[in-house]
N, C-alpha and C. Protein backbone atom coordinates (compact mmCIF):
# COMPACT_ATOMS: atom_id res chain seq x y z
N UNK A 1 181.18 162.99 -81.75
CA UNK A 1 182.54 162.61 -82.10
C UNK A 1 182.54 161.97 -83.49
N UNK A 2 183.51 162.35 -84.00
CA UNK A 2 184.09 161.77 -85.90
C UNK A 2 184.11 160.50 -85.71
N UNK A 3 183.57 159.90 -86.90
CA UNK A 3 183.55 158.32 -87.00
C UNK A 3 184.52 157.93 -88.49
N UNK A 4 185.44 156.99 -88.77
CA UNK A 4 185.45 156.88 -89.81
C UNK A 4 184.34 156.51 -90.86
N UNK A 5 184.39 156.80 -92.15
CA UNK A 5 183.44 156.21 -92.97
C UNK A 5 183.59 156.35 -94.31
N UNK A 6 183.40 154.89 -94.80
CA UNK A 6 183.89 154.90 -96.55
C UNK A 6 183.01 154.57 -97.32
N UNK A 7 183.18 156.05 -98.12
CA UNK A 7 182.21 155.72 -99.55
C UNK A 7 182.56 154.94 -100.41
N UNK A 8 181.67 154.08 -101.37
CA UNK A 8 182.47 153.76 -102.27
C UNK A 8 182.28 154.30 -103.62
N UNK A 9 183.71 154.24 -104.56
CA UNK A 9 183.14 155.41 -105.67
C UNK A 9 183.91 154.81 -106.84
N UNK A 10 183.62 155.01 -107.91
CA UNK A 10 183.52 154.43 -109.15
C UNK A 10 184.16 155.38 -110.50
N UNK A 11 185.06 155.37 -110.79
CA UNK A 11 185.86 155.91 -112.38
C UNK A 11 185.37 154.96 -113.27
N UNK A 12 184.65 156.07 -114.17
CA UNK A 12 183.89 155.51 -115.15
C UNK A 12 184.11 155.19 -116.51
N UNK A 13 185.87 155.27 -116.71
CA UNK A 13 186.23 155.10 -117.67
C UNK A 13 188.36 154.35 -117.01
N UNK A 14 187.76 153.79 -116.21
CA UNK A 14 189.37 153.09 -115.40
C UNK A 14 190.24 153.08 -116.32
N UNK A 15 191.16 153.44 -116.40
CA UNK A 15 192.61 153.27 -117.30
C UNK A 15 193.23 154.08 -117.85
N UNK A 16 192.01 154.59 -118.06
CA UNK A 16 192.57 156.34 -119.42
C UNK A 16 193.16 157.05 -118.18
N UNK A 17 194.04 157.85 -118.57
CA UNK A 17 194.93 158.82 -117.89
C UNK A 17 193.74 159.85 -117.54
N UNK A 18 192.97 160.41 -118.11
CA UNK A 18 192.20 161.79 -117.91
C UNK A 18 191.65 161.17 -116.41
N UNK A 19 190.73 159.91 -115.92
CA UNK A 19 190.29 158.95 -114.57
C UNK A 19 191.50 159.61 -113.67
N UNK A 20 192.79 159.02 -114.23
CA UNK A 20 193.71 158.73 -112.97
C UNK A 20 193.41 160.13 -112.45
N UNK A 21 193.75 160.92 -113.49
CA UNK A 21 194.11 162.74 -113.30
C UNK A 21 192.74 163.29 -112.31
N UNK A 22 191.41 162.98 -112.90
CA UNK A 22 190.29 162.80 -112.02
C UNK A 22 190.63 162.51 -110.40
N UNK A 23 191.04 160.92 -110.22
CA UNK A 23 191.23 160.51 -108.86
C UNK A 23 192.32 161.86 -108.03
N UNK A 24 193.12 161.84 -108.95
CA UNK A 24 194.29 163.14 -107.86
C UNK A 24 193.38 163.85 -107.37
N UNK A 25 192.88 164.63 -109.08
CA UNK A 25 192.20 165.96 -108.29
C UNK A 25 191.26 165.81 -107.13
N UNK A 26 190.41 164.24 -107.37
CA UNK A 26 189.45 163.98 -105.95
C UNK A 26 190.26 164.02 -104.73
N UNK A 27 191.25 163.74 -104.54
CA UNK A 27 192.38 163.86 -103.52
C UNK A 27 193.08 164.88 -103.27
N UNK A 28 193.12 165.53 -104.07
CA UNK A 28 193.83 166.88 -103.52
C UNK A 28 192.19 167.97 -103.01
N UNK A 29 191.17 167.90 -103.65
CA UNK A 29 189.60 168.45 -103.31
C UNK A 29 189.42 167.64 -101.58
N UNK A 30 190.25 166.58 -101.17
CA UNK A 30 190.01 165.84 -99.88
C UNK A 30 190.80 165.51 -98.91
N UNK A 31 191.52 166.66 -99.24
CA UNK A 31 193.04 166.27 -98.02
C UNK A 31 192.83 165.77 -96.96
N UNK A 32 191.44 165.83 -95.91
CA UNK A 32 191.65 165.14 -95.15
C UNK A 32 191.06 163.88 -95.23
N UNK A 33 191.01 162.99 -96.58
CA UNK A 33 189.97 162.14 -96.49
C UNK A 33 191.42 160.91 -97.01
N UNK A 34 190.78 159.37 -97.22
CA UNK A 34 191.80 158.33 -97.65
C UNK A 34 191.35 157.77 -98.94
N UNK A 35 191.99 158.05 -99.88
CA UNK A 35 191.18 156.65 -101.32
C UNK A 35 192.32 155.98 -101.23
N UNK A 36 191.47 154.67 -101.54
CA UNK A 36 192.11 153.58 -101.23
C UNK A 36 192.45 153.43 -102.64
N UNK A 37 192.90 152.23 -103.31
CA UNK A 37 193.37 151.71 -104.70
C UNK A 37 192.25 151.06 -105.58
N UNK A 38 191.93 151.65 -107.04
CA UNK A 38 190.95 151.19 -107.47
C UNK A 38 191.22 149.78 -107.58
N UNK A 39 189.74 148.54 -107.74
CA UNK A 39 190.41 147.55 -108.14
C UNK A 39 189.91 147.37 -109.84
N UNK A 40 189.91 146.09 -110.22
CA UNK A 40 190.15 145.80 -111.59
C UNK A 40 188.81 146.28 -112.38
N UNK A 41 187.85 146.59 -112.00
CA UNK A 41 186.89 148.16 -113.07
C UNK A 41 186.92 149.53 -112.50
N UNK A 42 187.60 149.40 -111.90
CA UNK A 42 187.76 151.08 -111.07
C UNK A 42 187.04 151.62 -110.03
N UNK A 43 186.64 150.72 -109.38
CA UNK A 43 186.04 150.92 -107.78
C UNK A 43 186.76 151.13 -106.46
N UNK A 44 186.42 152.11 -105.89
CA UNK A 44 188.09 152.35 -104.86
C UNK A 44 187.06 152.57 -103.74
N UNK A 45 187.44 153.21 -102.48
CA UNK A 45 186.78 153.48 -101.60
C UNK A 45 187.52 155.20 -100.66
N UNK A 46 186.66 156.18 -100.80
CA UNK A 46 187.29 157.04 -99.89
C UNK A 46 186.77 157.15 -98.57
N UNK A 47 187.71 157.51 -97.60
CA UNK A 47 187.57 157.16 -95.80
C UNK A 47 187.84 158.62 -95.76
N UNK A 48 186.74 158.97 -94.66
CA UNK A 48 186.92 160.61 -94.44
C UNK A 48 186.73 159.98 -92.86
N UNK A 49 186.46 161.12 -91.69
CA UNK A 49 186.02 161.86 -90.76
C UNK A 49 184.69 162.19 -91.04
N UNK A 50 183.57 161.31 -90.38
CA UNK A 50 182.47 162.67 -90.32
C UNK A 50 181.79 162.44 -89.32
N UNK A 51 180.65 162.76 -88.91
CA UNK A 51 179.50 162.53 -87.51
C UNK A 51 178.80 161.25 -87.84
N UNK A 52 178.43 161.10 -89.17
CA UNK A 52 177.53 159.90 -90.13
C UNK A 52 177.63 159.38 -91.32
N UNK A 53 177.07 158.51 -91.80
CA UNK A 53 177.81 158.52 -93.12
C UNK A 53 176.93 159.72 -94.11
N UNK A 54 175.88 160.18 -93.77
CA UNK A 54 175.26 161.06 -94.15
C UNK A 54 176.35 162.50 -94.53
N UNK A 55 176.93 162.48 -93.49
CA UNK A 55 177.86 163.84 -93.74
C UNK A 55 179.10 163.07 -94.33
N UNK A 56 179.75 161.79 -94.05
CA UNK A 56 180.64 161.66 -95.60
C UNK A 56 180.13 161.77 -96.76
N UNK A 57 178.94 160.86 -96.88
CA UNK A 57 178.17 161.19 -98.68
C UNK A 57 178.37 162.88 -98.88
N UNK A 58 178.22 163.83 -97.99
CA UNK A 58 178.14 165.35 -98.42
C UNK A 58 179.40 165.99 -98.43
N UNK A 59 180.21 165.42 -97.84
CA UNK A 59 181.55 165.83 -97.79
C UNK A 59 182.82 165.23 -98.94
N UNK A 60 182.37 164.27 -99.62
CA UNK A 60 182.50 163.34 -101.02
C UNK A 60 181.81 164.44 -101.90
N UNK A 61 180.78 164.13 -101.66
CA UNK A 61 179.71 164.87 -102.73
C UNK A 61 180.32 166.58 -103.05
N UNK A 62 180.77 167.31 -101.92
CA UNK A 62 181.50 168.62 -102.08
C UNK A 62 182.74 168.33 -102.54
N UNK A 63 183.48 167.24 -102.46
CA UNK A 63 185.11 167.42 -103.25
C UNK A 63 185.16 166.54 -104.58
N UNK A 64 184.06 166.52 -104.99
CA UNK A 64 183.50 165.38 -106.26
C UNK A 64 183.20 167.22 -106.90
N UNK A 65 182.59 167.93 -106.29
CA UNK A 65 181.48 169.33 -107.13
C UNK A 65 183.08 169.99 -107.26
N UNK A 66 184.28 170.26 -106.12
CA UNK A 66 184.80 171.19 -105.89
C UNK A 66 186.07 171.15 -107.07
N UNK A 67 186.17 169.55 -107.27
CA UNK A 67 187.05 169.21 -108.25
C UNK A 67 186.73 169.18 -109.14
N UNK A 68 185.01 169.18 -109.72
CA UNK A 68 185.07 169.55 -111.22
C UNK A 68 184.96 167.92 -111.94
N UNK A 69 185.09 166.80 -111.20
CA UNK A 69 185.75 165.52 -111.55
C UNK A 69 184.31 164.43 -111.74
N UNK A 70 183.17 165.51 -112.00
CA UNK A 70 181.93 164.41 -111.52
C UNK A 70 181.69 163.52 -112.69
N UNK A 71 182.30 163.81 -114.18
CA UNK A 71 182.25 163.13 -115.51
C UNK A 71 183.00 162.18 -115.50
N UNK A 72 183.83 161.75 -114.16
CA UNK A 72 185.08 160.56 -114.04
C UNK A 72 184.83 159.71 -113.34
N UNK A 73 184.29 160.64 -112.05
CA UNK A 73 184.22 159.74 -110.21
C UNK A 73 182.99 160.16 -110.15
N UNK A 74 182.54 158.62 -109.81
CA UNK A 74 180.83 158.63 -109.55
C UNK A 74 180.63 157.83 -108.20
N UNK A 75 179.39 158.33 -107.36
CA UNK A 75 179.04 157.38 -106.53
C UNK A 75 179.08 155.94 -106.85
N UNK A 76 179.18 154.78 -106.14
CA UNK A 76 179.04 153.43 -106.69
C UNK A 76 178.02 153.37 -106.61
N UNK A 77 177.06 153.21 -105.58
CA UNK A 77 175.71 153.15 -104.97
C UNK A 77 175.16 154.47 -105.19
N UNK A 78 173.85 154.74 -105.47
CA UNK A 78 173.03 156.18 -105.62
C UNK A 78 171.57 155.63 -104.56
N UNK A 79 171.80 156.76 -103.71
CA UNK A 79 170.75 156.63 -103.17
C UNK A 79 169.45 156.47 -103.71
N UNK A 80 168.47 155.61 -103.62
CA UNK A 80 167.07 155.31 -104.10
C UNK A 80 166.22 156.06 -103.55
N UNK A 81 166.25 157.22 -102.77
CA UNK A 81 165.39 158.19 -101.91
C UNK A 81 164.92 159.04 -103.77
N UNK A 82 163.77 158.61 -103.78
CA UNK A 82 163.02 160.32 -104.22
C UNK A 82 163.59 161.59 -104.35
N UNK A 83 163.90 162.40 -105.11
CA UNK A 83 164.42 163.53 -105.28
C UNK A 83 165.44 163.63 -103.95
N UNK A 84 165.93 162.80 -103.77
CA UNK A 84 167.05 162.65 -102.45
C UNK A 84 168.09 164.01 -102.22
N UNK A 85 168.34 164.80 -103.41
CA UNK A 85 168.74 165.32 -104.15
C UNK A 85 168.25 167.42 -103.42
N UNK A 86 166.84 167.08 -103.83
CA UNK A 86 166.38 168.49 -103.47
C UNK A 86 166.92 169.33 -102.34
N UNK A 87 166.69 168.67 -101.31
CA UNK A 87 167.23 170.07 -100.11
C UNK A 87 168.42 170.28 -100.55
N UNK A 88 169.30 170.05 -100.95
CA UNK A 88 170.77 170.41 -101.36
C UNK A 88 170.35 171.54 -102.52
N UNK A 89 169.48 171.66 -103.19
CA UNK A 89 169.88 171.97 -104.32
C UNK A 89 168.83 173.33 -104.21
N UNK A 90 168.56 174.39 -105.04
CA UNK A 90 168.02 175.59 -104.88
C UNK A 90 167.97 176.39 -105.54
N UNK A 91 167.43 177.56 -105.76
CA UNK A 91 167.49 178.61 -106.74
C UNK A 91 168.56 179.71 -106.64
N UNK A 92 169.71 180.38 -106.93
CA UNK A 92 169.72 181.38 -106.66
C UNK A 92 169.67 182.84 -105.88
N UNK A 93 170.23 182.95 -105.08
CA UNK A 93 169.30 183.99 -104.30
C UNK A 93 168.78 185.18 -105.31
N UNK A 94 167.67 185.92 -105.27
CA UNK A 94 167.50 187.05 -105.95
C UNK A 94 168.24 187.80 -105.20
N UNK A 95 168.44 188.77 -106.50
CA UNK A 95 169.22 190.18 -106.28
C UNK A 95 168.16 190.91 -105.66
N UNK A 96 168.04 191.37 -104.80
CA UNK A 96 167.44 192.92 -104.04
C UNK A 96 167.57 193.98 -104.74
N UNK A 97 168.56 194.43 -105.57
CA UNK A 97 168.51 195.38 -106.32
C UNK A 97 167.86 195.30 -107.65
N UNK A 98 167.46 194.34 -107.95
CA UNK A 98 166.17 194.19 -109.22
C UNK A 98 164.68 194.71 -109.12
């Protein structure tokens, strides 16, 4: 069963219009998720649905990639795991027809 769970996430330039425009697009990339209101350096918090917070970080992490918005909205916290990073990430599939 879905648990709530909030990331917290960080606009890295709070004030400038291009951030705000950032935050929408993170919100419209998360319809079913909640950001809350940045406060006074631009730290907000988004509340999704997931099994763990493991699958909010990935479900953030996909409407952070899907919006294009990752030069605005940053994790607050970065995980300290070692290439934490790798299983997500991969080569390519080859073409078969090469």
């Amino acid at each position: 069963m879905a648990e709530r769970h909030a990331v917290a996430m960080l606009m890295l330039h709070y004030g400038t219009p291009r951030d705000q425009e950032a935050r929408a697009e993170l919100a419209a990339a998360l319809p079913e998720g909640e950001l809350g209101e940045p406060d006074e350096v631009g730290v907000f918090e988004v509340t999704v649905d997931a099994d763990d917070l493991e699958d909010a970080l990935r479900r953030v992490w996909d409407a952070v990639a899907a919006s294009g918005t990752d030069d605005h909205v940053v994790f607050l916290e970065h995980p300290e795991l070692p290439e934490h990073w790798r299983r997500f990430s991969g080569r390519p599939a080859a073409d078969p027809s090469a």
